[in-house]
PDB file of N, CA and C in Angstrom:
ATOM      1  N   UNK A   1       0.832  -1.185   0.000  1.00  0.00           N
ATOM      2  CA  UNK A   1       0.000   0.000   0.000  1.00  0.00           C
ATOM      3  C   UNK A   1       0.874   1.246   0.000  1.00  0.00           C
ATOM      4  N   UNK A   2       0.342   2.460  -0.747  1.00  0.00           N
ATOM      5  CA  UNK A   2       1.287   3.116  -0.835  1.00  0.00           C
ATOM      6  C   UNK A   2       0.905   4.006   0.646  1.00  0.00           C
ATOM      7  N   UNK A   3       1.537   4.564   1.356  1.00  0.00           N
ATOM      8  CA  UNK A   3       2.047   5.398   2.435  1.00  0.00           C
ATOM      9  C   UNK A   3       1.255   6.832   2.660  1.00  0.00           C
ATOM     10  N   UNK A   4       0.466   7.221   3.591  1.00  0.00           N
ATOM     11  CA  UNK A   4       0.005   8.747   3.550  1.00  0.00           C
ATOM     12  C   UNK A   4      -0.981   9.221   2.616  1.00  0.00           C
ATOM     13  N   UNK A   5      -1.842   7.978   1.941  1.00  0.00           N
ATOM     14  CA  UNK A   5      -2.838   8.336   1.169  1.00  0.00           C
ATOM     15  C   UNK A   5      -4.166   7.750   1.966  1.00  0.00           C
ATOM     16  N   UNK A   6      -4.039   6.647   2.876  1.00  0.00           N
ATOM     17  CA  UNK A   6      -5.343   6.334   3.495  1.00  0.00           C
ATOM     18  C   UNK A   6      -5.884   6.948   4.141  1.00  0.00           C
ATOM     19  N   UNK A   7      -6.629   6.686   4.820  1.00  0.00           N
ATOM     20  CA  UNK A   7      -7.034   7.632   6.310  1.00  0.00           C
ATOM     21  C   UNK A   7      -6.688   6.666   7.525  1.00  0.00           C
ATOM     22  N   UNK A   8      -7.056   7.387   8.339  1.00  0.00           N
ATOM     23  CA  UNK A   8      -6.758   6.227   9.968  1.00  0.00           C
ATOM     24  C   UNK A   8      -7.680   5.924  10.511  1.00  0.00           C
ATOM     25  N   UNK A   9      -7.542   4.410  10.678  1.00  0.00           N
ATOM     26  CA  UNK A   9      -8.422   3.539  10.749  1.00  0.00           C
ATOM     27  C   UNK A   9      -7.988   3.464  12.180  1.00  0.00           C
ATOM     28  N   UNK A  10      -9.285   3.905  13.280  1.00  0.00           N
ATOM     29  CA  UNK A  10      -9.408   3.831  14.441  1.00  0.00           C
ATOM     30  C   UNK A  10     -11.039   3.250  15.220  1.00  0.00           C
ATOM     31  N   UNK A  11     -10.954   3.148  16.385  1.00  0.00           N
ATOM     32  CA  UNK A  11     -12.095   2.784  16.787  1.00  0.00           C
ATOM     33  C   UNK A  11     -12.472   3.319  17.327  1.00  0.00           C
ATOM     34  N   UNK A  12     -14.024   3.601  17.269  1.00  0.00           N
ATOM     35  CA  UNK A  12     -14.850   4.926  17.769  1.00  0.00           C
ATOM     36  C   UNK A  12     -16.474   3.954  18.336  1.00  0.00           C
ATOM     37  N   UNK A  13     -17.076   5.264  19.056  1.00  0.00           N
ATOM     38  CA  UNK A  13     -17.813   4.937  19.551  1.00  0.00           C
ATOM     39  C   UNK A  13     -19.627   5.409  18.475  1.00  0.00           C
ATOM     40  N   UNK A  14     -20.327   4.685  18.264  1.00  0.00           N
ATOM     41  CA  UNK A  14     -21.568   5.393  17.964  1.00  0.00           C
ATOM     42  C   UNK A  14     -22.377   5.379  18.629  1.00  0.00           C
ATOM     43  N   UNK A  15     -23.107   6.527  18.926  1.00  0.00           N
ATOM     44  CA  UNK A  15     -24.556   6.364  19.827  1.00  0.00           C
ATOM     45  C   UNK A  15     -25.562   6.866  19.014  1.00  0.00           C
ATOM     46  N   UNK A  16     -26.890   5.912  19.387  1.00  0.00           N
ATOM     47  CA  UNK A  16     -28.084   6.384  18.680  1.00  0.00           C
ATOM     48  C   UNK A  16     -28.754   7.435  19.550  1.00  0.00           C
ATOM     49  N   UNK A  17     -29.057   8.589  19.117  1.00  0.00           N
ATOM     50  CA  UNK A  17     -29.608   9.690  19.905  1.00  0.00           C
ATOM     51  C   UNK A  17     -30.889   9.737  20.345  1.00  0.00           C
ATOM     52  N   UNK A  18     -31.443   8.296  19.584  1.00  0.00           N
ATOM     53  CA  UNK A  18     -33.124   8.408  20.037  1.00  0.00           C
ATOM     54  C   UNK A  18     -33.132   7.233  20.890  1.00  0.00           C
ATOM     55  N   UNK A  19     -32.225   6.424  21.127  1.00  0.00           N
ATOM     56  CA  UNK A  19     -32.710   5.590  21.891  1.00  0.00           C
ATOM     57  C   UNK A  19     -31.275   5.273  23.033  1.00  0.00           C
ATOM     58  N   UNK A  20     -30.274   6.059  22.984  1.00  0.00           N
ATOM     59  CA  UNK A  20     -29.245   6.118  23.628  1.00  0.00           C
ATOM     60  C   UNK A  20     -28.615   5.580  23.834  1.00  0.00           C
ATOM     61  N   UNK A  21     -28.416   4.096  23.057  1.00  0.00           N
ATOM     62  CA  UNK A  21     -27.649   2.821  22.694  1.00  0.00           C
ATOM     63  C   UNK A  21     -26.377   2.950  21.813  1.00  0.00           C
ATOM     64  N   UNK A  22     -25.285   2.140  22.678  1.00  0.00           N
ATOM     65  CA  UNK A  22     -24.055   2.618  22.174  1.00  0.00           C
ATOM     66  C   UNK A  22     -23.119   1.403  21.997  1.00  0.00           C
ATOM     67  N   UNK A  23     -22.577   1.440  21.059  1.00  0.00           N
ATOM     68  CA  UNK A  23     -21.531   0.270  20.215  1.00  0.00           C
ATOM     69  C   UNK A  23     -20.235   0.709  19.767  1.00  0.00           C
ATOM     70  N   UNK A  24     -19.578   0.004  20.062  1.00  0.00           N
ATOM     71  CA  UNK A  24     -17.739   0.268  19.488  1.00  0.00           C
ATOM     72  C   UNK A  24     -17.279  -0.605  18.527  1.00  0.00           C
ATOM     73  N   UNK A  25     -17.100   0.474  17.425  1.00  0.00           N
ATOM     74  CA  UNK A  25     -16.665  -0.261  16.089  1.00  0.00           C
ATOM     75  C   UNK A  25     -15.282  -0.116  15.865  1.00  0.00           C
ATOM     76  N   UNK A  26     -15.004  -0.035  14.441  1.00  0.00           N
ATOM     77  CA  UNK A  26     -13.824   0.615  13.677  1.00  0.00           C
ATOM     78  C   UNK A  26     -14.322   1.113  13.054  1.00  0.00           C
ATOM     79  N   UNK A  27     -13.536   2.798  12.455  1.00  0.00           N
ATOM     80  CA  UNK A  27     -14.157   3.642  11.645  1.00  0.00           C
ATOM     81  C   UNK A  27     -13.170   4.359  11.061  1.00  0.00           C
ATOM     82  N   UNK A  28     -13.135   5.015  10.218  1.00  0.00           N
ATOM     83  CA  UNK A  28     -11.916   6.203   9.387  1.00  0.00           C
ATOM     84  C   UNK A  28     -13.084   7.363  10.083  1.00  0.00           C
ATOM     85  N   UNK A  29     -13.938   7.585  10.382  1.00  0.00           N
ATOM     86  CA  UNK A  29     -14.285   8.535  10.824  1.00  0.00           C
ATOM     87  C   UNK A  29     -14.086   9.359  12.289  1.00  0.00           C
ATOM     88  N   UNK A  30     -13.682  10.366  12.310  1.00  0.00           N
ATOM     89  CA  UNK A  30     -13.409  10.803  13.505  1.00  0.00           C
ATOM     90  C   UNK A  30     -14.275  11.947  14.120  1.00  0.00           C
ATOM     91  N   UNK A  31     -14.028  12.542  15.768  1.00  0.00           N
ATOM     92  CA  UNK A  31     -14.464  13.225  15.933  1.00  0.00           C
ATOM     93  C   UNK A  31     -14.131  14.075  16.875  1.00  0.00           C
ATOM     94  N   UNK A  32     -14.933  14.814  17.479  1.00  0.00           N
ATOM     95  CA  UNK A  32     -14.014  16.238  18.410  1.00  0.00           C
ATOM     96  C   UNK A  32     -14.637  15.910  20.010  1.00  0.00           C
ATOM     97  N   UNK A  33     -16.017  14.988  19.661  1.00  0.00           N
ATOM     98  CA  UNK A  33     -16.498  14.376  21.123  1.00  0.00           C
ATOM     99  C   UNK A  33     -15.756  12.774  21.336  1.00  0.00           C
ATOM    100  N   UNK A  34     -15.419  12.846  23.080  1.00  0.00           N
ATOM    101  CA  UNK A  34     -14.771  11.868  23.352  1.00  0.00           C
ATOM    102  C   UNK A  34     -16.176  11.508  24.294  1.00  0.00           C
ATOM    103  N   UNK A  35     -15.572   9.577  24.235  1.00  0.00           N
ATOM    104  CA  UNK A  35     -16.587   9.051  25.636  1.00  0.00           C
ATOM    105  C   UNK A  35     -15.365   7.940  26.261  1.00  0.00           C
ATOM    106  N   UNK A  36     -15.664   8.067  27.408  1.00  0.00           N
ATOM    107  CA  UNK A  36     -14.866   6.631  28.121  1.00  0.00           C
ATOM    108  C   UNK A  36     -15.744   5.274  27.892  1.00  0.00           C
ATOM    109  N   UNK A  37     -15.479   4.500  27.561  1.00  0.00           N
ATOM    110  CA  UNK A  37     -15.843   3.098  27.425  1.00  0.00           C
ATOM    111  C   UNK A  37     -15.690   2.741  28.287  1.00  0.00           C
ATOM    112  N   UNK A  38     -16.431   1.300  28.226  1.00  0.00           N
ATOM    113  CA  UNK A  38     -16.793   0.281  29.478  1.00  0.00           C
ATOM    114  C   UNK A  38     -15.384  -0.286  29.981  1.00  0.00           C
ATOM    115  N   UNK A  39     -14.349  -0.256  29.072  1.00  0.00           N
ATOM    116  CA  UNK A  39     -13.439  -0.906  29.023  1.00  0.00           C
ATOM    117  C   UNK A  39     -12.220   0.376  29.692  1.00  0.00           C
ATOM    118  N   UNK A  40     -12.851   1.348  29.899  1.00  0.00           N
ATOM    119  CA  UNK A  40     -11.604   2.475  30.873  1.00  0.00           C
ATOM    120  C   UNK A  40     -10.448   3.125  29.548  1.00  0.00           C
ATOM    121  N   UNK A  41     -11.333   3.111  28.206  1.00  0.00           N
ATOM    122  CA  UNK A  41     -10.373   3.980  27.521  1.00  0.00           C
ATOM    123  C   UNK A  41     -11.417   5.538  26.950  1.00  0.00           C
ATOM    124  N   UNK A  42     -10.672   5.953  26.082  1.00  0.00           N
ATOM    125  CA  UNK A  42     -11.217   7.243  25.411  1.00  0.00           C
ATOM    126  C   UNK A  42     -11.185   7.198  24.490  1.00  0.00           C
ATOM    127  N   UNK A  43     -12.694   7.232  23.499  1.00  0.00           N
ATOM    128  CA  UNK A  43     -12.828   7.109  22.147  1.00  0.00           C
ATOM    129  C   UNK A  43     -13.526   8.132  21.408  1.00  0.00           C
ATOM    130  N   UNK A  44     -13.162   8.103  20.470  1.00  0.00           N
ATOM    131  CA  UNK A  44     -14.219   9.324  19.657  1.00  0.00           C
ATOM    132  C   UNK A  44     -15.305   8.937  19.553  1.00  0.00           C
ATOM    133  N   UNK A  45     -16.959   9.939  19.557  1.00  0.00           N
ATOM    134  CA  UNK A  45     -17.838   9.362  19.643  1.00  0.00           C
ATOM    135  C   UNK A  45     -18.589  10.101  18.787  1.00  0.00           C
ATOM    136  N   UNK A  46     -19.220   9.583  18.004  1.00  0.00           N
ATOM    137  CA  UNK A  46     -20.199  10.219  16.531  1.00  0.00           C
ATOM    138  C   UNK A  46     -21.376   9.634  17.087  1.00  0.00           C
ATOM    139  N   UNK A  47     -22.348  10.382  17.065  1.00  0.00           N
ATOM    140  CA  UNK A  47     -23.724  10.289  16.824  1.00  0.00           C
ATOM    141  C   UNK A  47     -24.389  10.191  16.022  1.00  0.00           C
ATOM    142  N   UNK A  48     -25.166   8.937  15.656  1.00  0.00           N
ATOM    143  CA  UNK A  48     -25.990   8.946  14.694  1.00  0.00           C
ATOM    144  C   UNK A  48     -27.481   8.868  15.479  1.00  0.00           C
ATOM    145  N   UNK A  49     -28.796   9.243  13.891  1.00  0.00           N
ATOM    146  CA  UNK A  49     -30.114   9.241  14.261  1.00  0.00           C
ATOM    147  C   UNK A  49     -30.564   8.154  14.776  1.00  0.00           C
ATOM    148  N   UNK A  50     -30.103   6.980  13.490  1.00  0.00           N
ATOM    149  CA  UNK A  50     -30.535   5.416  13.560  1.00  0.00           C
ATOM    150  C   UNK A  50     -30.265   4.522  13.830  1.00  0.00           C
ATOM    151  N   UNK A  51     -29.982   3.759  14.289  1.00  0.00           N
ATOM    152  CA  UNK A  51     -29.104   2.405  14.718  1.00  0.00           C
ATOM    153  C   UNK A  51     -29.825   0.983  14.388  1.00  0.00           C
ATOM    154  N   UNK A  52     -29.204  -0.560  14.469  1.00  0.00           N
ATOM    155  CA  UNK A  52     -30.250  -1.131  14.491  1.00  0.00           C
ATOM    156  C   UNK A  52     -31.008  -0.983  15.528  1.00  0.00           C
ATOM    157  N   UNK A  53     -30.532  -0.517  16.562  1.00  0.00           N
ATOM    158  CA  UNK A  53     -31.677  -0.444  17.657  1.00  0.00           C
ATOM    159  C   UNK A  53     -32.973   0.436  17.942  1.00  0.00           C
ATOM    160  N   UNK A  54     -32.957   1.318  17.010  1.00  0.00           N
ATOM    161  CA  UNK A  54     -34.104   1.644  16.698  1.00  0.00           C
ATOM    162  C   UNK A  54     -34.906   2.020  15.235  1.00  0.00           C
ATOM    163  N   UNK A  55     -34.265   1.140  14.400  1.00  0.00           N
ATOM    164  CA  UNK A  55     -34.725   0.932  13.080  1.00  0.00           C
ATOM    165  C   UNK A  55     -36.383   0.063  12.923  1.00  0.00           C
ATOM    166  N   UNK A  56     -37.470   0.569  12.374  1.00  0.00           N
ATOM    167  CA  UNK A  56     -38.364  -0.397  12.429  1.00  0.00           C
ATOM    168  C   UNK A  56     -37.648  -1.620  11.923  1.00  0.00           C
ATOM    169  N   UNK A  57     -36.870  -1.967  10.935  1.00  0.00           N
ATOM    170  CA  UNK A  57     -36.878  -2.869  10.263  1.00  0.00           C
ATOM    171  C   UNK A  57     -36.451  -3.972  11.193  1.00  0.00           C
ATOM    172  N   UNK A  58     -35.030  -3.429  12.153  1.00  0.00           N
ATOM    173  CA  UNK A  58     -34.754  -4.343  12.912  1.00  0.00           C
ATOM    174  C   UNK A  58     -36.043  -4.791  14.284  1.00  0.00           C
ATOM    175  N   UNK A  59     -36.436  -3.673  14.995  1.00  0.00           N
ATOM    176  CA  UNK A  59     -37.332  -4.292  16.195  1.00  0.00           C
ATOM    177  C   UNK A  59     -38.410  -4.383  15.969  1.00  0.00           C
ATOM    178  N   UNK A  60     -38.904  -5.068  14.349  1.00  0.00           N
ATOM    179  CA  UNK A  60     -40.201  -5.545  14.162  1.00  0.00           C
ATOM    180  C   UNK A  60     -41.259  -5.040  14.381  1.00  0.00           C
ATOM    181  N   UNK A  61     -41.287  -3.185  14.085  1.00  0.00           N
ATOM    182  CA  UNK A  61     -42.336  -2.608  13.701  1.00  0.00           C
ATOM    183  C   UNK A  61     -42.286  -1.896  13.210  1.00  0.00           C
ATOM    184  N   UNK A  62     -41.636  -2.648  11.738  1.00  0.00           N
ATOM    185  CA  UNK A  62     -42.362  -2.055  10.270  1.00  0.00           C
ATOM    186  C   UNK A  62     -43.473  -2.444   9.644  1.00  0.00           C
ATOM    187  N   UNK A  63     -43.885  -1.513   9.183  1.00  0.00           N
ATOM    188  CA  UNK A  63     -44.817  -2.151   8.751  1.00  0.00           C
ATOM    189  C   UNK A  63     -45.461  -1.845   6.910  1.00  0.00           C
ATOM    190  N   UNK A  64     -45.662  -2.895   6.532  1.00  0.00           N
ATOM    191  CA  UNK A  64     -45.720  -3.497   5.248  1.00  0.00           C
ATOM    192  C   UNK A  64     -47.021  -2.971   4.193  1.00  0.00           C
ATOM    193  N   UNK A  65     -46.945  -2.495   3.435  1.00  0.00           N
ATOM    194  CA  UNK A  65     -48.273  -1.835   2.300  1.00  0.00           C
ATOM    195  C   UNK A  65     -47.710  -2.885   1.109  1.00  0.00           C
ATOM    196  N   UNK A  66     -48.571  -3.942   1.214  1.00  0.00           N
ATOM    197  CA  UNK A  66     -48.549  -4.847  -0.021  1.00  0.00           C
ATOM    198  C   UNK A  66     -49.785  -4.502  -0.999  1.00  0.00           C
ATOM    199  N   UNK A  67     -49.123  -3.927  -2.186  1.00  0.00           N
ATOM    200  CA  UNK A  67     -50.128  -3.170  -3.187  1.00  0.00           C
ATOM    201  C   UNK A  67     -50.216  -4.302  -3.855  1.00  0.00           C
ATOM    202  N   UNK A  68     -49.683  -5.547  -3.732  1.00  0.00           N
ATOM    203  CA  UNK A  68     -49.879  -6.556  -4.826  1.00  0.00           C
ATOM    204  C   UNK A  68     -48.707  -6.703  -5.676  1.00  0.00           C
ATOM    205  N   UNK A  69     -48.335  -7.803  -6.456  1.00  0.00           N
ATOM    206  CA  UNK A  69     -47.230  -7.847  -7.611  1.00  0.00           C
ATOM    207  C   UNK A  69     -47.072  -7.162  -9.089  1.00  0.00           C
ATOM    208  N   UNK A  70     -46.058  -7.298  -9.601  1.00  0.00           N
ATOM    209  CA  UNK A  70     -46.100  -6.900 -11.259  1.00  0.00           C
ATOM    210  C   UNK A  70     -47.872  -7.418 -11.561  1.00  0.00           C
ATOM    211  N   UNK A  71     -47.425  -8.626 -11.494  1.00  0.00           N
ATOM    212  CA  UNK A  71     -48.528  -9.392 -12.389  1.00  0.00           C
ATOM    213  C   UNK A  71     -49.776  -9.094 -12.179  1.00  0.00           C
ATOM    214  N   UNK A  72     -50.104  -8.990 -10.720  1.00  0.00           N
ATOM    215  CA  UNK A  72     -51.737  -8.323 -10.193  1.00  0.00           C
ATOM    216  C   UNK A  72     -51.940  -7.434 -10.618  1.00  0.00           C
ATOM    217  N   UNK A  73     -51.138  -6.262 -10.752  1.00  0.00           N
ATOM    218  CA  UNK A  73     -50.604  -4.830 -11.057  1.00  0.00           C
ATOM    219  C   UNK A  73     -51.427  -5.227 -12.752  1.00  0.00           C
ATOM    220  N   UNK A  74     -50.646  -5.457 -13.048  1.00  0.00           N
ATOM    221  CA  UNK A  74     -50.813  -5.825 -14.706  1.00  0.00           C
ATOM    222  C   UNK A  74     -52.411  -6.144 -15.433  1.00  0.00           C
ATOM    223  N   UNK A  75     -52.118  -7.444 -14.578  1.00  0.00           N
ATOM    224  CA  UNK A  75     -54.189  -7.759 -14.858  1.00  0.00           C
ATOM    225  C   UNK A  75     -54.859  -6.931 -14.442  1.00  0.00           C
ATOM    226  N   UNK A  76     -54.811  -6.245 -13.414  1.00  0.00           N
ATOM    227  CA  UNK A  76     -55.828  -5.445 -12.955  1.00  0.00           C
ATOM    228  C   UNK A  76     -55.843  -4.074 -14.028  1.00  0.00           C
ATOM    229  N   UNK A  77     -54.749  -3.721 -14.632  1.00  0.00           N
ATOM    230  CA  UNK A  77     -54.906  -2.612 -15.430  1.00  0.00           C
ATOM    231  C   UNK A  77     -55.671  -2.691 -16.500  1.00  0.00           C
ATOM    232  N   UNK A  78     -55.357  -3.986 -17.216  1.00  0.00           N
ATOM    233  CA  UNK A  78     -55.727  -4.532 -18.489  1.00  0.00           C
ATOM    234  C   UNK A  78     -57.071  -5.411 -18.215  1.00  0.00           C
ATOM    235  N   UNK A  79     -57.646  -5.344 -17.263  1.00  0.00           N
ATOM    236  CA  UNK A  79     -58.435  -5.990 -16.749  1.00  0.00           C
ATOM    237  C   UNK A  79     -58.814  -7.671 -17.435  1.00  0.00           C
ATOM    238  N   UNK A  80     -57.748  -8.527 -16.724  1.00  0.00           N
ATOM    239  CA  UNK A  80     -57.444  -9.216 -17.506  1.00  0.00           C
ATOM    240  C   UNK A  80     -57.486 -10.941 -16.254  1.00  0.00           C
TER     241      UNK A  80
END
């Protein structure tokens, strides 16, 4: 790899702001807020809106508008 062209790959903290749930990844992203971890260090910490933890998709309340398929779609136009 060539030298001084990547970014730095460090580990940071994300928290979801709506539901206040927090996970330690790796990220090239950095930031100017620090948090102490469970683990007694200091990490950068980015905030995001969404997380899986409060995504409908993940805690199973999304919810679904089945207009029907191509094909229903189709016959029903052509009334067929």
């Amino acid at each position: 790899m060539k030298q001084e062209i990547h970014p730095t790959y460090q580990k940071v903290v994300f928290m979801d702001t709506s539901t206040g749930y927090k996970f330690l990844t790796g990220s090239t992203r950095g930031s100017g807020e620090t948090i102490e971890w469970e683990d007694g260090n200091t990490y950068p910490l980015l905030k995001v809106e969404i997380s899986s933890d409060s995504h409908p998709f993940y805690t199973g309340k999304q919810k679904l508008a089945d207009a029907g398929g191509r094909v229903d779609r189709f016959k029903k136009k052509y009334n067929l």
